[in-house]
Protein backbone atom coordinates (compact mmCIF):
# COMPACT_ATOMS: atom_id res chain seq x y z
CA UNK A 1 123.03 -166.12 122.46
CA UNK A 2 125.56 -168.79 123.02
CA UNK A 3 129.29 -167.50 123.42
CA UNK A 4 131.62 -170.10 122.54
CA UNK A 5 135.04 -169.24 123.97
CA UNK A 6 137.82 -171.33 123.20
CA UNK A 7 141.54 -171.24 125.14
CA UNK A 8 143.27 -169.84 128.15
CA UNK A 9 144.84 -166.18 126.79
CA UNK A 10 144.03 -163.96 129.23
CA UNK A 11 147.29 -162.29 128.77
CA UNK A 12 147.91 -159.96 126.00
CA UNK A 13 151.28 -159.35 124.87
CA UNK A 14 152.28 -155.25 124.81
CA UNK A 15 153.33 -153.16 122.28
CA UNK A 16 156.82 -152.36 123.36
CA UNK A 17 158.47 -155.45 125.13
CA UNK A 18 160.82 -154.36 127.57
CA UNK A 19 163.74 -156.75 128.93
CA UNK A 20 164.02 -157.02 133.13
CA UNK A 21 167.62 -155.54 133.27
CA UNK A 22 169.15 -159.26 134.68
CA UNK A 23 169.29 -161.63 131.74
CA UNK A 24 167.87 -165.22 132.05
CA UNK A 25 171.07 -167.29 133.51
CA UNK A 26 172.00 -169.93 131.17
CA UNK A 27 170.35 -173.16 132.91
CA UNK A 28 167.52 -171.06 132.31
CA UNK A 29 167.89 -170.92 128.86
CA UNK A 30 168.86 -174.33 128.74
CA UNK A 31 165.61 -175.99 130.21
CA UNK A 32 163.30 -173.29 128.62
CA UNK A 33 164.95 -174.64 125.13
CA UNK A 34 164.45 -178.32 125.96
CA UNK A 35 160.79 -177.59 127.53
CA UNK A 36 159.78 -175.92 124.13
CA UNK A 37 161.30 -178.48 121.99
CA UNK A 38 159.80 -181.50 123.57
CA UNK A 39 156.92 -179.83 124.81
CA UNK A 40 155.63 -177.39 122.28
CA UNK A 41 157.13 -178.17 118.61
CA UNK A 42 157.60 -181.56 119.29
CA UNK A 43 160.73 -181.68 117.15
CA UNK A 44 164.41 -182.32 117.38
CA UNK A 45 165.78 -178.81 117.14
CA UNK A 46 167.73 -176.36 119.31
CA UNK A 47 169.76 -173.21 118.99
CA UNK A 48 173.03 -173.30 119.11
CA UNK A 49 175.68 -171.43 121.18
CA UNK A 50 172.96 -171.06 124.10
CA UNK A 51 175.20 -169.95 126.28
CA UNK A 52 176.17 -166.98 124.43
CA UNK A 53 172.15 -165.99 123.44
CA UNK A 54 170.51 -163.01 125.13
CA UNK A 55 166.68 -163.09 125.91
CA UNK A 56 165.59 -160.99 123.04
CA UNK A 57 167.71 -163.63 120.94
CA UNK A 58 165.55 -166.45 123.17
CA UNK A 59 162.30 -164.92 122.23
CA UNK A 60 163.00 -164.86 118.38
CA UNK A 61 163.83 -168.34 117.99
CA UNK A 62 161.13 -169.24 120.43
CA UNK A 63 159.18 -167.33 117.53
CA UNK A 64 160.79 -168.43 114.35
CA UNK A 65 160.73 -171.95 115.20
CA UNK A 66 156.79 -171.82 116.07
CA UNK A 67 156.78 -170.28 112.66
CA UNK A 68 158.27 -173.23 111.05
CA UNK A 69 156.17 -175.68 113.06
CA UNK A 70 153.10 -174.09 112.36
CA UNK A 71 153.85 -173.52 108.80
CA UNK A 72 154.46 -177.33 108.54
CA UNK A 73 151.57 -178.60 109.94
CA UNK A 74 149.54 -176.10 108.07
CA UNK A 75 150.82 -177.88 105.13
CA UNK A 76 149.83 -181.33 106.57
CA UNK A 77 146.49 -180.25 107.36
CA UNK A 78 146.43 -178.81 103.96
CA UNK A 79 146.06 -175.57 104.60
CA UNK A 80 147.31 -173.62 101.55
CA UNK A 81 146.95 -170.03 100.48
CA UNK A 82 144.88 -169.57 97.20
CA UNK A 83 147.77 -168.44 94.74
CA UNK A 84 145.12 -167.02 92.45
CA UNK A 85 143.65 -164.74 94.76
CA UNK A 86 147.14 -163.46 96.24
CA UNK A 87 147.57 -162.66 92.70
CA UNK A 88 144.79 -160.92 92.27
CA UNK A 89 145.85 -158.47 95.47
CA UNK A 90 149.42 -158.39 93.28
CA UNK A 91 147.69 -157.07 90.68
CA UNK A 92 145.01 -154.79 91.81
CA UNK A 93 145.26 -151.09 90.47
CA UNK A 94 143.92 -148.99 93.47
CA UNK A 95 143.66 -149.46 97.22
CA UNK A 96 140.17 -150.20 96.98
CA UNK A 97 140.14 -152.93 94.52
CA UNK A 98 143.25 -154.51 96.51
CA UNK A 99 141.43 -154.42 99.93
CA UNK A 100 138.30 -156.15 98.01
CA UNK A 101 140.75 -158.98 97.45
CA UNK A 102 142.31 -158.82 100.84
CA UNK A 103 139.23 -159.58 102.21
CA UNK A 104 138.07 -162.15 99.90
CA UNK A 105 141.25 -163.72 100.87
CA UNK A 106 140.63 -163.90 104.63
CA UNK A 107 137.19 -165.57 103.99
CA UNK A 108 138.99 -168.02 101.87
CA UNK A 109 140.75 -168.42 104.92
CA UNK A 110 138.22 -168.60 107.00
CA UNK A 111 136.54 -171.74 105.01
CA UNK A 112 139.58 -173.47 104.67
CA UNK A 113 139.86 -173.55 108.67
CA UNK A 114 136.66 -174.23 109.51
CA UNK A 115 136.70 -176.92 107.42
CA UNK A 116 139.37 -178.54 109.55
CA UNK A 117 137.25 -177.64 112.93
CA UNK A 118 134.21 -179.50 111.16
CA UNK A 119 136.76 -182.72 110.09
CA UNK A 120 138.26 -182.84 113.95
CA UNK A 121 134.29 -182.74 115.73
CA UNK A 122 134.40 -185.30 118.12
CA UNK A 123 131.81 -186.65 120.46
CA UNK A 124 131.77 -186.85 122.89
CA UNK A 125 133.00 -183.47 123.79
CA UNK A 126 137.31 -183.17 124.48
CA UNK A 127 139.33 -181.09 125.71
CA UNK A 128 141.12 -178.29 123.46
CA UNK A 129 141.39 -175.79 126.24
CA UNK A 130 145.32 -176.59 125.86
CA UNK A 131 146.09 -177.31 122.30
CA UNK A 132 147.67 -173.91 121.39
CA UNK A 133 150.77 -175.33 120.20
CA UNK A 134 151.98 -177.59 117.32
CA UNK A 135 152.65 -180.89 119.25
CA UNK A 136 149.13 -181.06 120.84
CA UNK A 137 147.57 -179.68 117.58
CA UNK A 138 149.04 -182.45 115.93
CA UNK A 139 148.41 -185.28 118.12
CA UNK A 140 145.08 -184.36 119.33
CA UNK A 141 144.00 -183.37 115.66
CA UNK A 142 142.29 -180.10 117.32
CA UNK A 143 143.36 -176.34 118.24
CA UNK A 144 142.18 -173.89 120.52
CA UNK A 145 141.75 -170.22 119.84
CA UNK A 146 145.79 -169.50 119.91
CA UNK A 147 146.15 -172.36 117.28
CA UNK A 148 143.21 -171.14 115.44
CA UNK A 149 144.84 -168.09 115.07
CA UNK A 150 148.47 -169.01 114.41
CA UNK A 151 147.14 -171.11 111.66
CA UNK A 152 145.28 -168.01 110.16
CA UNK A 153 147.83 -165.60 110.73
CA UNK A 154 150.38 -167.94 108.36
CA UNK A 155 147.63 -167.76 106.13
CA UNK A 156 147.41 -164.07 105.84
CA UNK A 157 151.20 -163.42 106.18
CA UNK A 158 151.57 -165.84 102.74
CA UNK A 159 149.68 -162.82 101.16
CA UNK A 160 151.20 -159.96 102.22
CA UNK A 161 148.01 -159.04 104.67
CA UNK A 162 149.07 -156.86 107.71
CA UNK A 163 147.85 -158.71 110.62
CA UNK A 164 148.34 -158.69 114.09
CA UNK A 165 147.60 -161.30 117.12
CA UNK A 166 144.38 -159.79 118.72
CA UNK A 167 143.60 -160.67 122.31
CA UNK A 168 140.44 -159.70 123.75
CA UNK A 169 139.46 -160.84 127.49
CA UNK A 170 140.09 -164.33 127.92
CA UNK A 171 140.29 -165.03 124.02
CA UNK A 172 143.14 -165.02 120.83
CA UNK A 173 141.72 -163.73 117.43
CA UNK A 174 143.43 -162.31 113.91
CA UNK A 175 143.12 -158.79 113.43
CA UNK A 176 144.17 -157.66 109.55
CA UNK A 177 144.30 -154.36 108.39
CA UNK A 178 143.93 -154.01 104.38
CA UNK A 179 145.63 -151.17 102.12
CA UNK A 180 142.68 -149.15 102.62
CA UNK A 181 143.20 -148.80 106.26
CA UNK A 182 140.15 -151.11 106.80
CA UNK A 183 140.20 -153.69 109.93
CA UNK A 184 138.88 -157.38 110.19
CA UNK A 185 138.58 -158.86 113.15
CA UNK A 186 138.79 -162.80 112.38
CA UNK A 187 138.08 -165.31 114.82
CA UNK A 188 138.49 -168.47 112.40
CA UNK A 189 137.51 -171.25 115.58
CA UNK A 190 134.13 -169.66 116.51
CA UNK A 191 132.96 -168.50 112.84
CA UNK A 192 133.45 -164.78 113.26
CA UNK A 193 134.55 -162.95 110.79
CA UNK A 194 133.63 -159.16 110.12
CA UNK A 195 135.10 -155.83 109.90
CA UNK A 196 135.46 -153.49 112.34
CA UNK A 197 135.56 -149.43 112.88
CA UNK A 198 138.02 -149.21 115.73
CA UNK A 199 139.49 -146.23 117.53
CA UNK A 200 143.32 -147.23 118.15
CA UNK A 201 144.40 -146.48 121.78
CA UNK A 202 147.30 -146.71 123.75
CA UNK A 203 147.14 -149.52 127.63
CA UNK A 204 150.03 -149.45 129.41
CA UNK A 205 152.33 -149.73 126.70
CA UNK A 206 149.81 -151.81 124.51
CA UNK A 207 148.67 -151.14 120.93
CA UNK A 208 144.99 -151.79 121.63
CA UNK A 209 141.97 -151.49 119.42
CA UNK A 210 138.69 -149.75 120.92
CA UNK A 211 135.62 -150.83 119.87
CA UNK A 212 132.05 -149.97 120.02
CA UNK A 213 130.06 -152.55 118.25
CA UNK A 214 126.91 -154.25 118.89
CA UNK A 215 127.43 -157.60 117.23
CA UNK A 216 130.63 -157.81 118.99
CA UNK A 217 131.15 -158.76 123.16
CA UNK A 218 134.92 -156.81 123.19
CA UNK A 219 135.52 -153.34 123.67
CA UNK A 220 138.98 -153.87 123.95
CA UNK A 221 141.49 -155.77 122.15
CA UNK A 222 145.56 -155.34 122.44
CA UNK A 223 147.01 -156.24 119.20
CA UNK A 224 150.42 -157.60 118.95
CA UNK A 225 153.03 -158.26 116.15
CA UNK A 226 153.11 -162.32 115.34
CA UNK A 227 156.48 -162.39 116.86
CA UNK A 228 154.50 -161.95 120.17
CA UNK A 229 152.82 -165.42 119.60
CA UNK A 230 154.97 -167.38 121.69
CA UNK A 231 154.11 -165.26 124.44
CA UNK A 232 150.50 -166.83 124.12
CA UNK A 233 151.48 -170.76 124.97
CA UNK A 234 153.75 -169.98 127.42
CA UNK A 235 150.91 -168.17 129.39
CA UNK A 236 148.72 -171.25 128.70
CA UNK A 237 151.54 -173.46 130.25
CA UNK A 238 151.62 -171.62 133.38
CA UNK A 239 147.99 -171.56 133.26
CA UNK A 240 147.82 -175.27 132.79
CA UNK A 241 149.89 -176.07 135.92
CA UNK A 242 147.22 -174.15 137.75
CA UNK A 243 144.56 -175.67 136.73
CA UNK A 244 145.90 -179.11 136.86
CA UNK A 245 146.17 -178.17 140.59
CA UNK A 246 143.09 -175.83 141.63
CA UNK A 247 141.17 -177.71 143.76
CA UNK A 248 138.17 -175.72 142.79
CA UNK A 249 137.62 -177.52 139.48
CA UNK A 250 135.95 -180.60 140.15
CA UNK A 251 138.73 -184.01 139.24
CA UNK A 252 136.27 -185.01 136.24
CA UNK A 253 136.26 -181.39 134.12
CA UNK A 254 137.68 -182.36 131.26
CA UNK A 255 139.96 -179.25 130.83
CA UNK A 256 141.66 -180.23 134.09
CA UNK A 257 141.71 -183.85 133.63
CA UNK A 258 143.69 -182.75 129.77
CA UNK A 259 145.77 -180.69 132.27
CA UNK A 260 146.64 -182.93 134.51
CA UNK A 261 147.78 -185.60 132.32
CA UNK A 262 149.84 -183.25 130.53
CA UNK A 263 151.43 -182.05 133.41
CA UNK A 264 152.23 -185.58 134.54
CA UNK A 265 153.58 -186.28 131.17
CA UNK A 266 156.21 -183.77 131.37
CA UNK A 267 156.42 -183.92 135.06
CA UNK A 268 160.39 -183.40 135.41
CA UNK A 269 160.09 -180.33 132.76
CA UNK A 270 157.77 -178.45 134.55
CA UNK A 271 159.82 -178.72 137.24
CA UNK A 272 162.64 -177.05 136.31
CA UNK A 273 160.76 -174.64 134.08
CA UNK A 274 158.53 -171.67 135.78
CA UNK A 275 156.56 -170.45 132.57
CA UNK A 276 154.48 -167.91 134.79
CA UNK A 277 158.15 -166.60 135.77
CA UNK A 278 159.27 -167.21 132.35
CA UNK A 279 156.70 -165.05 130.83
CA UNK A 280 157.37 -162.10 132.86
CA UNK A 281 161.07 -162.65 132.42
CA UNK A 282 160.61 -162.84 128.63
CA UNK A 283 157.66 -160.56 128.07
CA UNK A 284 157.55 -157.86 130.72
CA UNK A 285 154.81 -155.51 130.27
CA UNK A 286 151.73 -158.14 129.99
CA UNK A 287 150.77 -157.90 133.87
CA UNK A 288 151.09 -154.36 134.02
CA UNK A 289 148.63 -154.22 130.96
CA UNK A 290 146.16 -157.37 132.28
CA UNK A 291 145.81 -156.08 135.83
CA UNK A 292 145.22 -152.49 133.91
CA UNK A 293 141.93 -150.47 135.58
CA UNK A 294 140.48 -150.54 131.88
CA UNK A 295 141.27 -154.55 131.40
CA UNK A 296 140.26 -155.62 135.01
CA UNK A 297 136.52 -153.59 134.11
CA UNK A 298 136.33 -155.21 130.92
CA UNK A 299 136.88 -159.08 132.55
CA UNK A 300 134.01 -158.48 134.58
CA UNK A 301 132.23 -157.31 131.92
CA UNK A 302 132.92 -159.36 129.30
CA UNK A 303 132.49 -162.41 132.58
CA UNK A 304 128.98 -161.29 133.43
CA UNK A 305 127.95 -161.44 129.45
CA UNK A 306 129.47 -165.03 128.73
CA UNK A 307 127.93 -166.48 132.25
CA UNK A 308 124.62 -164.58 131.37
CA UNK A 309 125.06 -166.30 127.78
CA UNK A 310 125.65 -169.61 129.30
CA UNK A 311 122.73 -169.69 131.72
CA UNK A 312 120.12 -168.58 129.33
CA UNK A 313 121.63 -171.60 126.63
CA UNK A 314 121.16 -173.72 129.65
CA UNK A 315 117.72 -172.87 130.67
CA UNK A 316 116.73 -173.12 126.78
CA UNK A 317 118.06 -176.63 126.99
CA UNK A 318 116.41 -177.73 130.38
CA UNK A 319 113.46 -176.67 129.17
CA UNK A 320 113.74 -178.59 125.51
CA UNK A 321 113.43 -175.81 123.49
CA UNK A 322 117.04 -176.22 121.95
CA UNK A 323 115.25 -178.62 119.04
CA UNK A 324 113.43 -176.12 117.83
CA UNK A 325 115.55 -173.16 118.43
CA UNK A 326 116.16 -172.41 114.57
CA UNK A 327 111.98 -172.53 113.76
CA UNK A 328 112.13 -169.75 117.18
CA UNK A 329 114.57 -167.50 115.48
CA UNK A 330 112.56 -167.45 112.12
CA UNK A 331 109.83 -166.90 114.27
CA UNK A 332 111.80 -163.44 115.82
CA UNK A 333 112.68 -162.35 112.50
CA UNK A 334 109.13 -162.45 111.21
CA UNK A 335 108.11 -160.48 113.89
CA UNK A 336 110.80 -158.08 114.94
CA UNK A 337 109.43 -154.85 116.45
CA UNK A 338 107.02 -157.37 118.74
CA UNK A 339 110.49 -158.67 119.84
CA UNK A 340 111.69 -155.25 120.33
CA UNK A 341 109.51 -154.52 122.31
CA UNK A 342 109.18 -156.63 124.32
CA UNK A 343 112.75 -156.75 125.01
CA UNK A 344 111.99 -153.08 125.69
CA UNK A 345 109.18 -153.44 127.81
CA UNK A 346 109.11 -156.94 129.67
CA UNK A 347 105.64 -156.49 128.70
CA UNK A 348 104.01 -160.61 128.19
CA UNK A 349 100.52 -158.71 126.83
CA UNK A 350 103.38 -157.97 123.73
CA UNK A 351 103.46 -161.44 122.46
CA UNK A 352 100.89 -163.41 123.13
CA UNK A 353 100.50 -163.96 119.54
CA UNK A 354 103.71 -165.68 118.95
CA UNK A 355 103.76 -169.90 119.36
CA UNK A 356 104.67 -171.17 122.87
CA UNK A 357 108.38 -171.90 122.01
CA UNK A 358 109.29 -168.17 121.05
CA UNK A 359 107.26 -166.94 123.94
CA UNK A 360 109.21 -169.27 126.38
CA UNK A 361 112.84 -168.43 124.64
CA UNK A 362 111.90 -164.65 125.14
CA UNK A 363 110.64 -164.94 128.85
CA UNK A 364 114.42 -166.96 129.31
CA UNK A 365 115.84 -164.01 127.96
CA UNK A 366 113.94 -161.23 129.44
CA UNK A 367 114.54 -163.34 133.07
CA UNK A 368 118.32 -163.37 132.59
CA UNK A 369 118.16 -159.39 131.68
CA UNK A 370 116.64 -158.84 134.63
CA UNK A 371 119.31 -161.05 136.69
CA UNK A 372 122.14 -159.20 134.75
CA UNK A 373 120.80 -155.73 135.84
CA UNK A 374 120.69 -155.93 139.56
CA UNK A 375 124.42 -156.74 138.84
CA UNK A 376 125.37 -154.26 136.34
CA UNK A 377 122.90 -151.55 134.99
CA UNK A 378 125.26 -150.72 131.79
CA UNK A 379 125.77 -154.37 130.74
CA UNK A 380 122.14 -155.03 131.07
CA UNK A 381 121.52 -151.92 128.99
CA UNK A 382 124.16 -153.10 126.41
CA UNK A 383 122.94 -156.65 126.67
CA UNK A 384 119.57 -155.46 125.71
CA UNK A 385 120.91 -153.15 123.09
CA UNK A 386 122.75 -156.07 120.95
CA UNK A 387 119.98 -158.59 121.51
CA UNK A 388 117.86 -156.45 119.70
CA UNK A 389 120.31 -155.43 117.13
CA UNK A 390 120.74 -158.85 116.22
CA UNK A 391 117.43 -159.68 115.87
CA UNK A 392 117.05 -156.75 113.89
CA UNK A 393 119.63 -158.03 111.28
């Protein structure tokens, strides 16, 4: 029940981007240009006439030259898009038959980037909390969940998909919607890829897809054109300056310690650059929709599921059952409705009969159940709910 949960986006762009009425002053501009040219792309490029550019003329080269960056190193990393299966969405006769090529397109696009996650794997463990953008990408030869996605979403765009930048709590995914109104939610890092039967809903000026869906944590997820991406890394700058400096984090975490030397690398930058500020300047809207009533629930929600996730994966591994954790799962799927019920029950009597691995991984589970619903009776219910769905699969 592991949740693997890659990057720093807990901001969501919003649907309509509105402009604060007093226009970044032109030192603003200025710095913000150098900071994303040395910082982010890594590249000697700048706009010119920056004197003259308004913000919404900021924000789309901010976004076309991500696109270019991104699109380059996709190429390095040789990621390309499968010509004969865009053809094959060229040339389909009916919705139906197109969106069956759609989506064997985003699995093709799937393998091709896991592929690269599998050819970066390092041990020990590093840090790719902060590699979002193409200069860290391609020096650290890794990516977060925002470069995960940025690489996927070039991917779809090269076939005409519809996509969107989806951001669920605390997370950056692809959303794609095929020609027969079908959606796909496609998170390419942690091997996720599925469609989805959303109800589209409106959060403080967000586009944001509802879901109810058992083999998925997120009931909410704003969706945002890919001109929004930028909006993405410069949230994960300003959250990188506070974690470099939370005192909270112990000095070895390896998140902070990437922080930190980043943030000393570009010391004089971040000086003169604000991205928390910067980000509201540019993207108004995203606090208002974060610090929403609906999105504050969800967080603790979707906070209490991940830490529940992470303490039962760590009490499996204290106790050395992670070795045999695949023979367990057979084991469950051989004997589902004793599972069930004892999921239902917390009755031991239930499975005595099982081997003393899959008794101990369900007594972990049952425990943490129990720990999650003195907090929260509906997540415990819903908890309870998925676990059992799964193992019904």
């Amino acid at each position: 029940m592991s949740v693997e949960n890659f990057g720093n986006s807990t901001l969501i762009p919003e649907k309509n981007i509105q402009n604060k009425k007093e226009e970044l002053s032109v030192e603003d501009k200025e710095q913000a240009f150098l900071a994303w040219k040395e910082m982010v792309l890594g590249v000697e490029t700048m706009p010119d006439n920056i004197d003259q550019l308004k913000d919404l003329e900021v924000r789309k080269w901010f976004s076309q030259s991500l696109d270019i960056e991104i699109d380059n190193l996709s190429k390095d990393w040789g990621l390309e898009p499968d010509l004969a299966l865009i053809k094959k969405i060229s040339e389909a006769r009916n919705a139906q038959e197109k969106s069956a090529a759609q989506v064997e397109y985003i699995q093709n696009c799937y393998s091709q980037i896991q592929k690269l996650v599998l050819k970066f794997k390092e041990q020990p463990r590093k840090s790719t909390k902060w590699n979002s953008w193409p200069k860290t990408m391609r020096e650290h030869k890794s990516f977060n969940c925002v470069g995960a996605s940025l690489l996927g979403q070039r991917l779809l765009e090269k076939a005409g998909i519809e996509n969107y930048l989806g951001s669920p709590v605390g997370h950056v995914v692809d959303i794609a919607h095929l020609e027969n109104g079908d959606w796909w939610y496609g998170d390419f890092l942690n091997r996720d890829v599925q469609q989805i039967e959303p109800k589209e809903i409106e959060i403080e000026g967000c586009r944001v897809l509802s879901i109810d869906d058992k083999k998925l944590s997120y009931k909410y997820i704003g969706i945002q054109d890919i001109s929004a991406a930028p909006s993405f890394i410069v949230g994960n700058l300003g959250c990188l300056v506070d974690e470099a400096n939370d005192e909270n984090i112990p000095d070895e975490d390896i998140d902070k310690v990437a922080a930190k030397n980043f943030l000393a690398e570009h010391v004089e930058l971040f000086e003169k650059v604000n991205f928390e500020d910067l980000l509201a300047r540019l993207y108004s809207g995203v606090e208002r929709f974060v610090t929403s009533p609906e999105m504050e629930s969800e967080k603790k929600r979707i906070n209490l599921i991940f830490s529940s996730s992470d303490d039962i994966q760590e009490l499996i591994e204290k106790k050395n059952l992670n070795e045999n954790i695949q023979a367990v799962r057979a084991n469950f799927k051989n004997n589902v409705e004793v599972v069930k019920n004892f999921l239902l029950t917390g009755d031991e009597a239930l499975i005595s009969s099982l081997d003393y691995d899959s008794r101990s991984v369900l007594k972990i589970y049952n425990h943490q159940l129990e720990r999650v619903k003195e907090i929260n009776v509906e997540v415990y219910e819903e908890l309870k709910a998925r676990m059992i769905a799964l193992i019904s699969v």
